[in-house]
C-alpha atoms as a PDB file:
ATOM      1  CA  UNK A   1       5.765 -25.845  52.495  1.00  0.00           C
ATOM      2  CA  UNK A   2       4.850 -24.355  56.187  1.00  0.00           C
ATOM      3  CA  UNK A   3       4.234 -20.979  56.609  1.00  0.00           C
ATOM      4  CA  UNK A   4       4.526 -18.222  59.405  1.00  0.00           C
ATOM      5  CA  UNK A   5       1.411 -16.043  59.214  1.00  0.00           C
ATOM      6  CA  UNK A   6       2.464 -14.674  62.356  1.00  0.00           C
ATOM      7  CA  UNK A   7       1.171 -14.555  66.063  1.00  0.00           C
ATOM      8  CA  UNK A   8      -0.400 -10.713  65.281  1.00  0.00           C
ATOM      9  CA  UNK A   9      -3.264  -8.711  63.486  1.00  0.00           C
ATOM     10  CA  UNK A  10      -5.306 -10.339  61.076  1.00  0.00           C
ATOM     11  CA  UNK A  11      -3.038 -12.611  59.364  1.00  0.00           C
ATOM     12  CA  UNK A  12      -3.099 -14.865  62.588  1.00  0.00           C
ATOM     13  CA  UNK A  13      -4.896 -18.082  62.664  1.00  0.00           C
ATOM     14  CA  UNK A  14      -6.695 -16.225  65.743  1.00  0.00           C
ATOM     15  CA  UNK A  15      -8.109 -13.657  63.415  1.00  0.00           C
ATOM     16  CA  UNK A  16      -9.221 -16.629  60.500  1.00  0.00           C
ATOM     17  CA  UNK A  17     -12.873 -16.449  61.074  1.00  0.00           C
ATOM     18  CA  UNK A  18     -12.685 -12.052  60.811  1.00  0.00           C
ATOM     19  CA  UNK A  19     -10.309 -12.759  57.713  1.00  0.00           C
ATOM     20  CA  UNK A  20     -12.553 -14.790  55.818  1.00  0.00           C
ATOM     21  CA  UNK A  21     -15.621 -12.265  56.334  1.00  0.00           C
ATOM     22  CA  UNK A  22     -13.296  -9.299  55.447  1.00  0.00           C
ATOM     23  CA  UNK A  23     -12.032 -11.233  51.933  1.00  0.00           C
ATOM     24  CA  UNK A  24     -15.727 -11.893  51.443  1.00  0.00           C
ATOM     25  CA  UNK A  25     -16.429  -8.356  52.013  1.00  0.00           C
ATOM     26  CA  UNK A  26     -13.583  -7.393  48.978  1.00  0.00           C
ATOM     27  CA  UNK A  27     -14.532  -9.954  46.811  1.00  0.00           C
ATOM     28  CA  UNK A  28     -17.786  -8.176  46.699  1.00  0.00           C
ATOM     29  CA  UNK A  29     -16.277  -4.998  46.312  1.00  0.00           C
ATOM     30  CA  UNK A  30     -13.762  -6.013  43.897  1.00  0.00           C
ATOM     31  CA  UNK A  31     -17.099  -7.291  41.620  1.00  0.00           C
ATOM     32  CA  UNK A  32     -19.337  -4.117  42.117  1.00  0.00           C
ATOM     33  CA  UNK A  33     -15.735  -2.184  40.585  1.00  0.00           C
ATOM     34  CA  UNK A  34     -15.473  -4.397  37.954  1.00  0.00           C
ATOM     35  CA  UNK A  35     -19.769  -3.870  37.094  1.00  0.00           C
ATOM     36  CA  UNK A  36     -18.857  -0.264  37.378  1.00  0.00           C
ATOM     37  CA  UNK A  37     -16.028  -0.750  34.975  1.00  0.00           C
ATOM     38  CA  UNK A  38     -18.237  -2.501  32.377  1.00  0.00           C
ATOM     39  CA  UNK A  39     -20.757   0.106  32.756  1.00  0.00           C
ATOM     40  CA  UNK A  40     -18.814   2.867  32.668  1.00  0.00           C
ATOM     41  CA  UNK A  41     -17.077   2.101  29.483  1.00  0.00           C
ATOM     42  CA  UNK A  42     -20.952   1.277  28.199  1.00  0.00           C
ATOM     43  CA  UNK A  43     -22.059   4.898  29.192  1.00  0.00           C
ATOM     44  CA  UNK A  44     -18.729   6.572  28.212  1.00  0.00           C
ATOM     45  CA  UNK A  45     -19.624   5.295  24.247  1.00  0.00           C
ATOM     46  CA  UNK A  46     -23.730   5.249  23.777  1.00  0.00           C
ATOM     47  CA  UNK A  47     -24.659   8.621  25.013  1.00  0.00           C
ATOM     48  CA  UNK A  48     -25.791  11.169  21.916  1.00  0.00           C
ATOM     49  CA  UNK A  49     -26.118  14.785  21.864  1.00  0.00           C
ATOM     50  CA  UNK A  50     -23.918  17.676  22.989  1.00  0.00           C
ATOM     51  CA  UNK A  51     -25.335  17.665  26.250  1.00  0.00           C
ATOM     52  CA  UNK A  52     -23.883  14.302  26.772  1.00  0.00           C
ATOM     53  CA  UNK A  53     -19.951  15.236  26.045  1.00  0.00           C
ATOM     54  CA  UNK A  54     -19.190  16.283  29.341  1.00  0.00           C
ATOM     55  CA  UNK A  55     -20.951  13.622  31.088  1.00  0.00           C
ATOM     56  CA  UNK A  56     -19.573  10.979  28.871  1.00  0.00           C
ATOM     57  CA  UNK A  57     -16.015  12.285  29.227  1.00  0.00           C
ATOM     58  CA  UNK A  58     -16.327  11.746  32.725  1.00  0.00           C
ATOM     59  CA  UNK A  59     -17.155   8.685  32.953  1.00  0.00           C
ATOM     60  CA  UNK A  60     -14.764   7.982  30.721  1.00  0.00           C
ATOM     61  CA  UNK A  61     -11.881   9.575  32.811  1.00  0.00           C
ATOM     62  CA  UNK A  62     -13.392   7.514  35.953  1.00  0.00           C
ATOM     63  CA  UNK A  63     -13.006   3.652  34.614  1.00  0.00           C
ATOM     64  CA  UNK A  64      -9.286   3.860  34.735  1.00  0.00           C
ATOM     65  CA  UNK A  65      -9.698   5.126  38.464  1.00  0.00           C
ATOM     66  CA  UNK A  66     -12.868   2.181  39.459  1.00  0.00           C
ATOM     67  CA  UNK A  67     -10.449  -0.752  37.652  1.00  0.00           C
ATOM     68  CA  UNK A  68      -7.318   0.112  39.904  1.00  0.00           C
ATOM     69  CA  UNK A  69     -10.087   0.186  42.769  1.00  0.00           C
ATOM     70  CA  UNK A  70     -10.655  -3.566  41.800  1.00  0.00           C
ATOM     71  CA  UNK A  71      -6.948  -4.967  41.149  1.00  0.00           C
ATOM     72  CA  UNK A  72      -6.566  -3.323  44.988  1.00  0.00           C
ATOM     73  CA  UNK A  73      -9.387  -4.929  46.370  1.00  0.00           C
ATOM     74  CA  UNK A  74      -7.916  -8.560  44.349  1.00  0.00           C
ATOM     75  CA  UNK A  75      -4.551  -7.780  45.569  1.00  0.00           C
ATOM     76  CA  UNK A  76      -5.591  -7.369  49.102  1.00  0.00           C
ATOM     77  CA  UNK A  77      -7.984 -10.720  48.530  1.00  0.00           C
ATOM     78  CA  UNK A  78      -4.574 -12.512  47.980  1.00  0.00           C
ATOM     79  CA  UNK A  79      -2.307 -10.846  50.853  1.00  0.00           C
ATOM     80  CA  UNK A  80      -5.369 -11.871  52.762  1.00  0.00           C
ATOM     81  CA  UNK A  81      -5.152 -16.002  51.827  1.00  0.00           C
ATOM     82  CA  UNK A  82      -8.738 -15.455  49.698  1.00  0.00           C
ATOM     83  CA  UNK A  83      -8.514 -16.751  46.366  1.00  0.00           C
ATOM     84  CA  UNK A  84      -9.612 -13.970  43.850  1.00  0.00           C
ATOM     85  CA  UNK A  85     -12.576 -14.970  41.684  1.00  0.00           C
ATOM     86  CA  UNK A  86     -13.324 -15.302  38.430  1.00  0.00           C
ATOM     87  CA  UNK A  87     -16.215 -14.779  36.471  1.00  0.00           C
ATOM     88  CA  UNK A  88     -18.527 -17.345  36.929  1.00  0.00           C
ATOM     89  CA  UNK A  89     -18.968 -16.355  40.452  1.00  0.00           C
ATOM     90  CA  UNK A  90     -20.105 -12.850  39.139  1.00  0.00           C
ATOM     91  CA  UNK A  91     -23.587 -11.395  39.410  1.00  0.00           C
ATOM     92  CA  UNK A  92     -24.704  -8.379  37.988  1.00  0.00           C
ATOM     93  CA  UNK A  93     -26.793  -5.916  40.053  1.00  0.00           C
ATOM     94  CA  UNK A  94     -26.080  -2.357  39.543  1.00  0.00           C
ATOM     95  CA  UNK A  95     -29.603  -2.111  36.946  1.00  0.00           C
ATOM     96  CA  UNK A  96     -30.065   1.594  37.094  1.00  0.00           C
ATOM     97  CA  UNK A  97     -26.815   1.747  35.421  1.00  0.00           C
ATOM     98  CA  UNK A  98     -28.016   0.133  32.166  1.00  0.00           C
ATOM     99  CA  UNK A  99     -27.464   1.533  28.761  1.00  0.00           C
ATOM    100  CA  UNK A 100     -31.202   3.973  28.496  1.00  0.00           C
ATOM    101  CA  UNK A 101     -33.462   2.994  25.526  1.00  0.00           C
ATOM    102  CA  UNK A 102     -32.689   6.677  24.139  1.00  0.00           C
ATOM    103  CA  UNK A 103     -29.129   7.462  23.708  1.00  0.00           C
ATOM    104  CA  UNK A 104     -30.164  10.877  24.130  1.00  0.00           C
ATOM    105  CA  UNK A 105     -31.074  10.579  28.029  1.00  0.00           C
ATOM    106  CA  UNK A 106     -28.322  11.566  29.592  1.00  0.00           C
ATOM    107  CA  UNK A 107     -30.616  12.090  32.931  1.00  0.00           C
ATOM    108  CA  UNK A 108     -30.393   8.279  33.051  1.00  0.00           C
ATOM    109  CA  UNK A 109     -26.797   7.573  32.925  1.00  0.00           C
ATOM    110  CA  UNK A 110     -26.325  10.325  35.187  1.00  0.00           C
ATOM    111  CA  UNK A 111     -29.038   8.271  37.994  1.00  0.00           C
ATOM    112  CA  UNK A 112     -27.328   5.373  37.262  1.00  0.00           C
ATOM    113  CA  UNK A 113     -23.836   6.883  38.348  1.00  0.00           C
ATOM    114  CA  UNK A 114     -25.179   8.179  41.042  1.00  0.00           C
ATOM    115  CA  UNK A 115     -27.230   5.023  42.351  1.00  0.00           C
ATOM    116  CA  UNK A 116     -23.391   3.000  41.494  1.00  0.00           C
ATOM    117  CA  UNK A 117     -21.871   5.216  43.569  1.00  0.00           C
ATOM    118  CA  UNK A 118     -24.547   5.320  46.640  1.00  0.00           C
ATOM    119  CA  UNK A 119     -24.396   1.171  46.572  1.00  0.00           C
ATOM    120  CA  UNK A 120     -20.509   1.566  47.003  1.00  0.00           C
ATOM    121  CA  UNK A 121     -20.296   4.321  49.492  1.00  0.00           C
ATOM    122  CA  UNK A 122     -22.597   2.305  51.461  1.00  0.00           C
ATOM    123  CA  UNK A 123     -20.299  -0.749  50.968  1.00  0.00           C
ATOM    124  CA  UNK A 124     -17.233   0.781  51.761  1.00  0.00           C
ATOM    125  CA  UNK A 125     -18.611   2.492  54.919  1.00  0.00           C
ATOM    126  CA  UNK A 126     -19.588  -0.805  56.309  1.00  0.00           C
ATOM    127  CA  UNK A 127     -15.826  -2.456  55.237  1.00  0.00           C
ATOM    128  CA  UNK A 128     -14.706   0.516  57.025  1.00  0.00           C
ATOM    129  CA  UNK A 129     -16.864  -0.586  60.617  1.00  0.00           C
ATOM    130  CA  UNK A 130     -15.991  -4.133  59.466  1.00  0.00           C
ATOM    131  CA  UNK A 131     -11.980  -3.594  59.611  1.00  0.00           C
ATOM    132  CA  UNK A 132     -12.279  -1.520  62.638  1.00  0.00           C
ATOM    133  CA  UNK A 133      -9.638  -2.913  65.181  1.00  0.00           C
ATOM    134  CA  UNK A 134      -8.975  -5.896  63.120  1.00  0.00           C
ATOM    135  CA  UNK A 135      -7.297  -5.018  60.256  1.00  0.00           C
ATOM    136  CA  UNK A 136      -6.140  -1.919  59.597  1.00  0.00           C
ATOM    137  CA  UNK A 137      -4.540  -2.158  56.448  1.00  0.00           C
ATOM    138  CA  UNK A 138      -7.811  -3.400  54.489  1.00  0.00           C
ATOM    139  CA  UNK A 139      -9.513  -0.364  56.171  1.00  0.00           C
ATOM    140  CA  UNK A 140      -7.034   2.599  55.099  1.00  0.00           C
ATOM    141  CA  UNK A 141      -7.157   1.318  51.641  1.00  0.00           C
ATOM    142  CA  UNK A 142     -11.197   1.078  51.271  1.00  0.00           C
ATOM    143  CA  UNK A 143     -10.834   4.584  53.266  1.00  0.00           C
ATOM    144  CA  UNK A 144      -9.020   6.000  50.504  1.00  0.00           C
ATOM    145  CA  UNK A 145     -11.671   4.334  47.918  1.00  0.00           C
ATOM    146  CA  UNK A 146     -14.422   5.347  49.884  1.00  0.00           C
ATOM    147  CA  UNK A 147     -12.817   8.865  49.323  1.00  0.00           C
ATOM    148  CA  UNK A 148     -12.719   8.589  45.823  1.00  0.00           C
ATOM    149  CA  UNK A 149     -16.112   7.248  45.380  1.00  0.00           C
ATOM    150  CA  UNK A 150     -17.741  10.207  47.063  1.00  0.00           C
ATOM    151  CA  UNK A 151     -16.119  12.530  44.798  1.00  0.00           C
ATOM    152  CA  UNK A 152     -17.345  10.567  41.368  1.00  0.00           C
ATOM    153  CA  UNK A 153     -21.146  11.091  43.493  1.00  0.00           C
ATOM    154  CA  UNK A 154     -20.716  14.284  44.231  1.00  0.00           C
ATOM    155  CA  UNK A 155     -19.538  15.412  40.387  1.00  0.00           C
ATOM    156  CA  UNK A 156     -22.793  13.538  38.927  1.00  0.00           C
ATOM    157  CA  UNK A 157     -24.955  15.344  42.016  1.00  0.00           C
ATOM    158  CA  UNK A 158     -24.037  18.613  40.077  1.00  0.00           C
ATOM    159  CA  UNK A 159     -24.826  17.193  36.537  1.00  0.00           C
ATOM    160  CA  UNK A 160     -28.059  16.211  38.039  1.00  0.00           C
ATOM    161  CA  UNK A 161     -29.143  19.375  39.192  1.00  0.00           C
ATOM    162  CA  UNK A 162     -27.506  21.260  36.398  1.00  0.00           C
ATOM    163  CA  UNK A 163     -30.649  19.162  34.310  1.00  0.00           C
ATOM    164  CA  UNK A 164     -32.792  19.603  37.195  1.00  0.00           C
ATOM    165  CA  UNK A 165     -32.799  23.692  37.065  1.00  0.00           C
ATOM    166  CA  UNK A 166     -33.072  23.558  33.205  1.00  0.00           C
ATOM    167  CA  UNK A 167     -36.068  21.530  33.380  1.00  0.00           C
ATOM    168  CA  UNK A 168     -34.623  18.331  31.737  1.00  0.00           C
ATOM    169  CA  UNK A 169     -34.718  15.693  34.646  1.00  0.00           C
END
C-alpha cells in the first residue's frame, strides 16, 4: 500500500535525509530515558540512612516522569518512519549513576543525578538546534523535556549543596 507523506515539513521525501538524523537523534534520547529509568528505580531502593529518604523519594517520584519522556521520544520515532529499537541495540553509558559501594553515600547518587541530567540537557539542547526550521513538532516536545530535565538538575543542585555546607560531600 502507497502512501502520501505529503509535499511539506519533515515528513516529505525532501526532508528524508534531516528525518533520519532527527529519529537517530530520539532513538538516542529515548535510550539515555530508559538508562535513567533503570537507574533511577536502582537509586530509589539501595540508598540507607535517614539522610537518604528525601533523596530516594525523589528519584522515585521522577522515573514515572523520565519513562513517559521515552514512550514520547518512541512515539515520535514511529510518526517519524524510524523503527523504535529494542534492546540489543542498547548501550549503557550513564556510569556515574551506578549503585555506590556504600549504600550510605547518598553524595554519590546525588552526582550521578546530576551528571544524568547534564548529559541530557546537553542532548536535548542540541535536538532543539537540530529541529530548528525543520521540524517543529519534534522540537516543542524535546523543549518541553528539556524543561523538565532542568528542573530534576536543579532539585539535586540543592541536595548537593545542602551536603556541601554540612561538610558531607
Amino acid at each position: 500500500m502507497e502512501t502520501n507523506r505529503g509535499s511539506e515539513g519533515i515528513l516529505s521525501e525532501e526532508m528524508a535525509e534531516k528525518r533520519e538524523a532527527i529519529v537517530e537523534l530520539l532513538k538516542t534520547a529515548y535510550f539515555m530515558e530508559l538508562e535513567t529509568v533503570m537507574n533511577y528505580v536502582t537509586n530509589s531502593i539501595n540508598p540507607d540512612g535517614i539522610r537518604a529518604q528525601e533523596v530516594k523519594e525523589s528519584v522515585e517520584e521522577d522515573i514515572q516522569e523520565e519513562l513517559s519522556h521515552a514512550q514520547q521520544f518512541a512515539a515520535r520515532i514511529k510518526e517519524l518512519y524510524g523503527v523504535v529499537p529494542g534492546s540489543m541495540d542498547f548501550k549503557a553509558s550513564q556510569d556515574m549513576l551506578q549503585p555506590p559501594e556504600n549504600q550510605v553515600d547518598v553524595v554519590h547518587v546525588i552526582k550521578g543525578v546530576i551528571d544524568a541530567e547534564d548529559g541530557a540537557i546537553k542532548h536535548y539542547t542540541r535536538m532543539v538546534e537540530e529541529t530548528e526550521g525543520a521540524d517543529p513538532v519534534t522540537q516543542d516536545m524535546v523543549i518541553e523535556v528539556l524543561h523538565d530535565e532542568q528542573g530534576h538538575r536543579r532539585l539535586f543542585e540543592g541536595f548537593l549543596r545542602e551536603y556541601e555546607a554540612e561538610g558531607l560531600a
